[in-house]
Protein backbone atom coordinates (compact mmCIF):
# COMPACT_ATOMS: atom_id res chain seq x y z
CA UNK A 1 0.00 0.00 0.00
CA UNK A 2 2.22 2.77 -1.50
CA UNK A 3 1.95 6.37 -0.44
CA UNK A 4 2.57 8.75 -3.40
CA UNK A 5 4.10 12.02 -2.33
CA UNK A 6 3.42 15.33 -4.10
CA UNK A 7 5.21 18.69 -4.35
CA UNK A 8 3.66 21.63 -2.44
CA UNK A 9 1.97 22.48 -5.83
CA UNK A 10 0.39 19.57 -5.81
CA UNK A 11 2.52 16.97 -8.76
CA UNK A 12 3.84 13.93 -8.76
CA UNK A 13 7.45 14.05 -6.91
CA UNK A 14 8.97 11.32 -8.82
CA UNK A 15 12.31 11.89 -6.89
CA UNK A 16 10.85 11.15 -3.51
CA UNK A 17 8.96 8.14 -4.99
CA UNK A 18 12.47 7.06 -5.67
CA UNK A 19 13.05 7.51 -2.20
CA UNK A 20 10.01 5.66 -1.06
CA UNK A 21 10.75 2.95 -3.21
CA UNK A 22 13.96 2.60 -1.53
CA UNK A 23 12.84 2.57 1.80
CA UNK A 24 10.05 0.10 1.23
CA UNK A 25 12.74 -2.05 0.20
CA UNK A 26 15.28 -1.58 2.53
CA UNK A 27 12.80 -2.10 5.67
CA UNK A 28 11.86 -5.41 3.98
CA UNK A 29 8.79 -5.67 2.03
CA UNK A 30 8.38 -8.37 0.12
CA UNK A 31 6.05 -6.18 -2.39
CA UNK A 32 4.83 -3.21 -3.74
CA UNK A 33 1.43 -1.76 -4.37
CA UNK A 34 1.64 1.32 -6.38
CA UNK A 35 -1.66 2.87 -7.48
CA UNK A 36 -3.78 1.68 -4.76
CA UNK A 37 -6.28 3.84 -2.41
CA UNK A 38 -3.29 5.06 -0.05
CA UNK A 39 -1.81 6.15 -3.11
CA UNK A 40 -4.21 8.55 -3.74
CA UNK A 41 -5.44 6.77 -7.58
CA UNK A 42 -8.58 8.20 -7.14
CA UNK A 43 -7.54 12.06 -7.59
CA UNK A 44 -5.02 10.97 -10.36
CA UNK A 45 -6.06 10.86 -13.76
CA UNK A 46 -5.61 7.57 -16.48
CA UNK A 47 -1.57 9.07 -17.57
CA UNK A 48 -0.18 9.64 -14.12
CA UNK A 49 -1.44 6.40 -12.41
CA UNK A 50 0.45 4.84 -15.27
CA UNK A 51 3.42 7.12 -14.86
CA UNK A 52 3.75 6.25 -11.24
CA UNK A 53 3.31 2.53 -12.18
CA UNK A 54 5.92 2.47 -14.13
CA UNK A 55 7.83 4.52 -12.03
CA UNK A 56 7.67 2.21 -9.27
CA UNK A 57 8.63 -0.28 -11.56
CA UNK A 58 11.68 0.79 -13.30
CA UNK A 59 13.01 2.05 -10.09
CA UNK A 60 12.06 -1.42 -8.22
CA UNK A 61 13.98 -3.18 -11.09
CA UNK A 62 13.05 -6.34 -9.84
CA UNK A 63 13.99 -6.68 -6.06
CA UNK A 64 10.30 -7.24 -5.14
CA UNK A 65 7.01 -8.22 -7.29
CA UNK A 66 5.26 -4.50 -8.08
CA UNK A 67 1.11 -4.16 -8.35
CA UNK A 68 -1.39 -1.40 -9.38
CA UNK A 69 -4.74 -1.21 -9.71
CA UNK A 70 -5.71 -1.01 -13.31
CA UNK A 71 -9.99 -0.65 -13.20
CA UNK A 72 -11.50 2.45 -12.99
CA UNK A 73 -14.94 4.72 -14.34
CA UNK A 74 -18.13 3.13 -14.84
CA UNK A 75 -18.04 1.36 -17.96
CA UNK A 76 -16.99 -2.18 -18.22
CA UNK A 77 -16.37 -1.97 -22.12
CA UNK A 78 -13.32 0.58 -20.54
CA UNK A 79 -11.89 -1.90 -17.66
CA UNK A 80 -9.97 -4.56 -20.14
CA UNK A 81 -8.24 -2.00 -21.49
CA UNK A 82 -7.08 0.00 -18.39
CA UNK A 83 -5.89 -3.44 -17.32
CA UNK A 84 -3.99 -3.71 -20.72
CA UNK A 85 -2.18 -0.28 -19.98
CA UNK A 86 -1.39 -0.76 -16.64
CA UNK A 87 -0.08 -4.17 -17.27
CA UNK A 88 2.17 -2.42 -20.15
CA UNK A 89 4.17 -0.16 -17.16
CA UNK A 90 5.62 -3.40 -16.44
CA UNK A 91 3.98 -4.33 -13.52
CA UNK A 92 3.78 -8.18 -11.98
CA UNK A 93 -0.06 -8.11 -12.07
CA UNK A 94 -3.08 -5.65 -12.37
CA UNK A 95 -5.45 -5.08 -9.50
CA UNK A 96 -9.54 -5.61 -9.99
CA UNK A 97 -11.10 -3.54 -7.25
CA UNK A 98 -13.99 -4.89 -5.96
CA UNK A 99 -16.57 -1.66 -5.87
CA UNK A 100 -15.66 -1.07 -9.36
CA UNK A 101 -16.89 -4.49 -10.90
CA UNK A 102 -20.78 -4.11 -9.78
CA UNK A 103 -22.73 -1.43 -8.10
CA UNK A 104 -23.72 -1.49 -4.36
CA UNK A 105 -26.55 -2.89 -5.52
CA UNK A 106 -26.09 -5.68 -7.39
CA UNK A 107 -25.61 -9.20 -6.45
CA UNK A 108 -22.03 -10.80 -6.40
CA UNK A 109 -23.42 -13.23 -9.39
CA UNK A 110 -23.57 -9.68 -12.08
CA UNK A 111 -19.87 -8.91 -10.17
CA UNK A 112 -18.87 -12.74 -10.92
CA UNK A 113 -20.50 -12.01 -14.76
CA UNK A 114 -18.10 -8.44 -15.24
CA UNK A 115 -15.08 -10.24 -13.89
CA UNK A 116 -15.45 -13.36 -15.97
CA UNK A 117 -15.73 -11.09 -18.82
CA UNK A 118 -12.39 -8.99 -17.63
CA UNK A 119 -10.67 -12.46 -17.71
CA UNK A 120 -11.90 -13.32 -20.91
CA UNK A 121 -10.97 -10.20 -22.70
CA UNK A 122 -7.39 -9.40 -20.76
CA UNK A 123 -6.15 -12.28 -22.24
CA UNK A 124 -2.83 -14.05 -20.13
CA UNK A 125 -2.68 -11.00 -17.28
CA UNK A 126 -2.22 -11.81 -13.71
CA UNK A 127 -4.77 -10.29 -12.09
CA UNK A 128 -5.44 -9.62 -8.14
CA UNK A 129 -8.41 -8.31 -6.12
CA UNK A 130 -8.50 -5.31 -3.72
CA UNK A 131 -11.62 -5.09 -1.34
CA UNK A 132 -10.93 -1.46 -1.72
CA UNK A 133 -13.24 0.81 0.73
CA UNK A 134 -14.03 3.01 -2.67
CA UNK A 135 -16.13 3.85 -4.70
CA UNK A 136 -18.12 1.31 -1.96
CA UNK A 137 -16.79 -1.45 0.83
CA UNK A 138 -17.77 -4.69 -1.49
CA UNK A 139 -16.64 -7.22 0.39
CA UNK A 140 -16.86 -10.13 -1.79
CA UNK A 141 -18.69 -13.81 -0.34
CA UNK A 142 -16.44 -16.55 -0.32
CA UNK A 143 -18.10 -18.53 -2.83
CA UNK A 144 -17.35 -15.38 -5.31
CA UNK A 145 -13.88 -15.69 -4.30
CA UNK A 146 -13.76 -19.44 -4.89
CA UNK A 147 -14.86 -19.16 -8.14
CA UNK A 148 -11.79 -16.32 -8.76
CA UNK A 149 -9.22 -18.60 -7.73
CA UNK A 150 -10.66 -21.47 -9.71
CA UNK A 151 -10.30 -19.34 -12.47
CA UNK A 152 -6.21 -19.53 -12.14
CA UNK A 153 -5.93 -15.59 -13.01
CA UNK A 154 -6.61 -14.22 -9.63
CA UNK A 155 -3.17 -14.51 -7.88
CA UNK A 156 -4.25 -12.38 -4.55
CA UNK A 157 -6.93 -10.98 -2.56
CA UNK A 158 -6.73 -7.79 -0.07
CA UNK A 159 -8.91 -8.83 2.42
CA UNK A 160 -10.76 -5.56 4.02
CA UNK A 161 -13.15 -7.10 6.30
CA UNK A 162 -11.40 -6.98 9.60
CA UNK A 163 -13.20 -9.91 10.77
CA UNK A 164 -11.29 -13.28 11.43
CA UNK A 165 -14.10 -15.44 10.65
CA UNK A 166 -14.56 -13.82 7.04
CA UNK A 167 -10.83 -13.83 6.69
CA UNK A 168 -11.03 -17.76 7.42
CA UNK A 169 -13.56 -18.42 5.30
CA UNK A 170 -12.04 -16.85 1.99
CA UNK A 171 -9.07 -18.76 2.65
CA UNK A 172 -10.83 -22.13 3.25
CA UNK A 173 -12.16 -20.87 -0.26
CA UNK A 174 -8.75 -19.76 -1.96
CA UNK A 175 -7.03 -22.92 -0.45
CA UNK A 176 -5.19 -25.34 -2.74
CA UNK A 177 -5.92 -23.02 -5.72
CA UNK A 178 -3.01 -20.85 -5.38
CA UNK A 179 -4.80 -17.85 -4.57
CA UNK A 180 -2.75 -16.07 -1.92
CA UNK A 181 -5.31 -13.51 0.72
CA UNK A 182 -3.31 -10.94 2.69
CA UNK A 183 -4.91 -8.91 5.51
CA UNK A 184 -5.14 -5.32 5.71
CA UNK A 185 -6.49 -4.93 9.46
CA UNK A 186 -4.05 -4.50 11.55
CA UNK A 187 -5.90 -5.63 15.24
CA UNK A 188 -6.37 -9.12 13.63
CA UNK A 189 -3.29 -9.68 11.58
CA UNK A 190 -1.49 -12.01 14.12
CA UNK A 191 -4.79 -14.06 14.21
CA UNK A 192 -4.82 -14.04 10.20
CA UNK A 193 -1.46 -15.17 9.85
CA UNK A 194 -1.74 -18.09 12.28
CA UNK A 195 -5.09 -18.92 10.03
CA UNK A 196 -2.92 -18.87 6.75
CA UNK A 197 -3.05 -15.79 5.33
CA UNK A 198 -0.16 -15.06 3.36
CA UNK A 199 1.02 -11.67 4.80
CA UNK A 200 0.17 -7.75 5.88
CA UNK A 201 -0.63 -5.46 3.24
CA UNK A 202 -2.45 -2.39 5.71
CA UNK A 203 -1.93 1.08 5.93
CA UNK A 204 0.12 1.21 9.21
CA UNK A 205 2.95 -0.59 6.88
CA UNK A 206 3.46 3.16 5.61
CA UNK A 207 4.96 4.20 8.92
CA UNK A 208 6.58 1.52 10.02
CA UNK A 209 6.93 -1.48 7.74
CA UNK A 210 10.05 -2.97 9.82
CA UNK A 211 7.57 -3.56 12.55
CA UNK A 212 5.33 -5.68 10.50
CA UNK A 213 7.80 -7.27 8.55
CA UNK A 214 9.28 -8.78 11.35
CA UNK A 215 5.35 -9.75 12.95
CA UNK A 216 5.36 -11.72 9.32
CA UNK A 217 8.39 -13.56 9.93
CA UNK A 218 8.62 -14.35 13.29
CA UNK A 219 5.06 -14.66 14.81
CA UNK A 220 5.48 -18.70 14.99
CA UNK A 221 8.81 -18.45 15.97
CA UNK A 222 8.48 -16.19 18.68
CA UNK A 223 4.96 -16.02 19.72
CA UNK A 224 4.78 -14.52 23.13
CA UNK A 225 6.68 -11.15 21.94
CA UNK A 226 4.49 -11.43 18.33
CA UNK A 227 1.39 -10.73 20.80
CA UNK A 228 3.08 -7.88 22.41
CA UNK A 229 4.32 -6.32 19.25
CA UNK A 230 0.89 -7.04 17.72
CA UNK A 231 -0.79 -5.10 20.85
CA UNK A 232 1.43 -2.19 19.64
CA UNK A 233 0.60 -2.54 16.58
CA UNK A 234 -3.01 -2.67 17.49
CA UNK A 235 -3.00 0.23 19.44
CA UNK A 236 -1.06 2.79 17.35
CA UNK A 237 -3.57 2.41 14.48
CA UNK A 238 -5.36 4.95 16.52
CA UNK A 239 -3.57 7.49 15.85
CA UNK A 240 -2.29 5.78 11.89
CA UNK A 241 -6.47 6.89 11.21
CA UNK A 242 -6.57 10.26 12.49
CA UNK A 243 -6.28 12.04 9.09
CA UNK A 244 -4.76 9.36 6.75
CA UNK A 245 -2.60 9.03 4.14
CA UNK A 246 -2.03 12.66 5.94
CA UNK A 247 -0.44 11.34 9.26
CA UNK A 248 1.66 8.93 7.37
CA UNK A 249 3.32 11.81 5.35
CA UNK A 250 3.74 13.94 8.73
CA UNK A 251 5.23 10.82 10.03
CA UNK A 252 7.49 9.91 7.63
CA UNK A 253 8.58 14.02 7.64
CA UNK A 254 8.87 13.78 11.70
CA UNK A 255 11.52 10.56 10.34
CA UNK A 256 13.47 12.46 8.54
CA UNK A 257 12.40 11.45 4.93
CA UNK A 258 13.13 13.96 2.77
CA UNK A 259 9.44 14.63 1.11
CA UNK A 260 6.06 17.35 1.66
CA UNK A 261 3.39 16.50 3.77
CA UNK A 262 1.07 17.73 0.65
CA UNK A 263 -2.17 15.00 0.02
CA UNK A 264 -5.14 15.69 -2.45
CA UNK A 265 -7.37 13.30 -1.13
CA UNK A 266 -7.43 15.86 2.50
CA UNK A 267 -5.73 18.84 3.79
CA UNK A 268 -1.71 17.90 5.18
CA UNK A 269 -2.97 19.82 8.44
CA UNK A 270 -3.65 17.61 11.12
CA UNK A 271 -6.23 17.50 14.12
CA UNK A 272 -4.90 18.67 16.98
CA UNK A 273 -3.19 16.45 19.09
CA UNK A 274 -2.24 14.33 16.40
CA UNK A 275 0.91 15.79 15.93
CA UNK A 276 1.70 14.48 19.76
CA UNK A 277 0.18 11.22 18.90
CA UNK A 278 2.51 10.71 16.24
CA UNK A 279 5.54 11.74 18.15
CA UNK A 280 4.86 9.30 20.65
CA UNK A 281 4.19 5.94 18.21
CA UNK A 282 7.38 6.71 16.63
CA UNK A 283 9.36 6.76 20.37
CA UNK A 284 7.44 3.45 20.19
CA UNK A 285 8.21 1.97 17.26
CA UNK A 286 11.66 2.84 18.02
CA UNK A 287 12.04 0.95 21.19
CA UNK A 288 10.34 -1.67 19.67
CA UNK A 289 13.15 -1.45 16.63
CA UNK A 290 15.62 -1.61 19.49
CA UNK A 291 14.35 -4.21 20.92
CA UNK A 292 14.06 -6.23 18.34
CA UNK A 293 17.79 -5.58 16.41
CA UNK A 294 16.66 -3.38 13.95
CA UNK A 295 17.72 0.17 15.42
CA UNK A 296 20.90 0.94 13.03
């Protein structure tokens, strides 16, 4: 879940992106997803989602897999071909979000119809899902899902419920089809993991990814300080929420990253109290960095 920074007049800073890139990648990620809702894809138009795509990409150059989302507007005719484009930057695999594919509402089998379609006409494309919170919150029904992975070009789902049950039911529904579901809540992602899910992909991994890298790894290994790490975790999403991707920019500027706190999905200014908030998750996450043998 890629943050895209701006100038102060509002473009694309493709030189911080750089940076970003970088510093996705040096705290560990296994992946990137460029063009997704933390991203800000919404208030981009059709050329600079693809820009940053490819951005991402060429500046990647291979040290982790790279995905965008590639469906967007109202009219299906239109969705094969945004996948075709964004597929062209180079990316691993194009992302299907979920609100996009059928209206509020309509049933999952017209959203099962579209998609089937998408697959059809997007030829050999990998292709992942993204229970993304706009236009709408679809969540899609496990049965929908099963029939995605049985299709063999759905390689991932961003799970959005927040709800261990649902989470354990889509991968009872993705299993032995090679479907992989990553969470994106982060109060249940120690429970996800231990059910199988395949890894973290939330918005608190734009502050400190380290943190949740090493939750990933190690939460078998070491599972009495996973749950204390994961109550951390839990608990500094408070303040992750208060004005996102805003507070992750401010955080990331408190951090020293060299970058503007500018957004134009909200104002950069934050509530008040925030600001405090912020200041004291990051003496957090830095004793938990110590703590761990990250610091350095």
């Amino acid at each position: 879940m890629m943050l895209t920074p701006f100038t102060a007049s509002g473009q694309v800073d493709f030189a911080a992106l750089d940076r970003l890139v970088d510093w996705y990648i040096d705290a560990g990620s296994t992946g990137l997803f460029a063009v997704c809702q933390s991203s800000e894809m919404f208030e981009m138009d059709h050329e600079e989602r693809a820009e940053v795509a490819r951005r991402v990409v060429d500046h990647t150059a291979g040290r982790v897999p790279v995905v965008a989302s590639g469906t967007f507007g109202d009219d299906p005719g239109g969705w094969a071909s945004g996948v075709r484009d964004m597929y062209a930057t180079g990316v691993d695999a194009v992302v299907c979000l979920t609100g996009v594919l059928a209206r509020k509402d309509e049933v999952d089998a017209i959203w099962q119809r579209r998609a089937a379609r998408l697959v059809d006409d997007t030829a050999d494309i990998p292709l992942g899902i993204y229970e993304c919170p706009r236009p709408y919150h679809r969540l899609l029904a496990p049965e929908t899902l099963a029939w995605a992975a049985s299709t063999g070009r759905f390689h991932f789902l961003k799970e959005t419920s927040g709800r261990p049950e649902v989470v354990r039911a889509k991968l009872d529904a993705a299993a032995g089809t090679g479907m992989r579901v990553f969470n994106a809540a982060a109060a249940t992602a120690q429970e996800n993991l231990i059910d199988g899910a395949a890894g973290f992909s939330g918005i608190s991994a734009n502050f400190i990814p380290e943190l949740w890298v090493w939750l990933c790894a190690n939460w078998a290994k070491e599972p009495e300080l996973a749950d204390e790490l994961q109550a951390f975790l839990r608990e500094a999403e408070h303040t992750v929420v208060r004005g996102y991707p805003a507070t992750a920019k401010h955080f990331l500027v408190m951090s020293g990253f060299d970058m503007t706190t500018a957004c134009r999905v909200c104002t950069d200014e934050l509530e008040p109290g925030v600001t405090e908030a912020l200041a004291d998750m990051r003496a957090g996450a830095e004793a938990w960095r110590q703590r761990l043998g990250l610091a350095g």
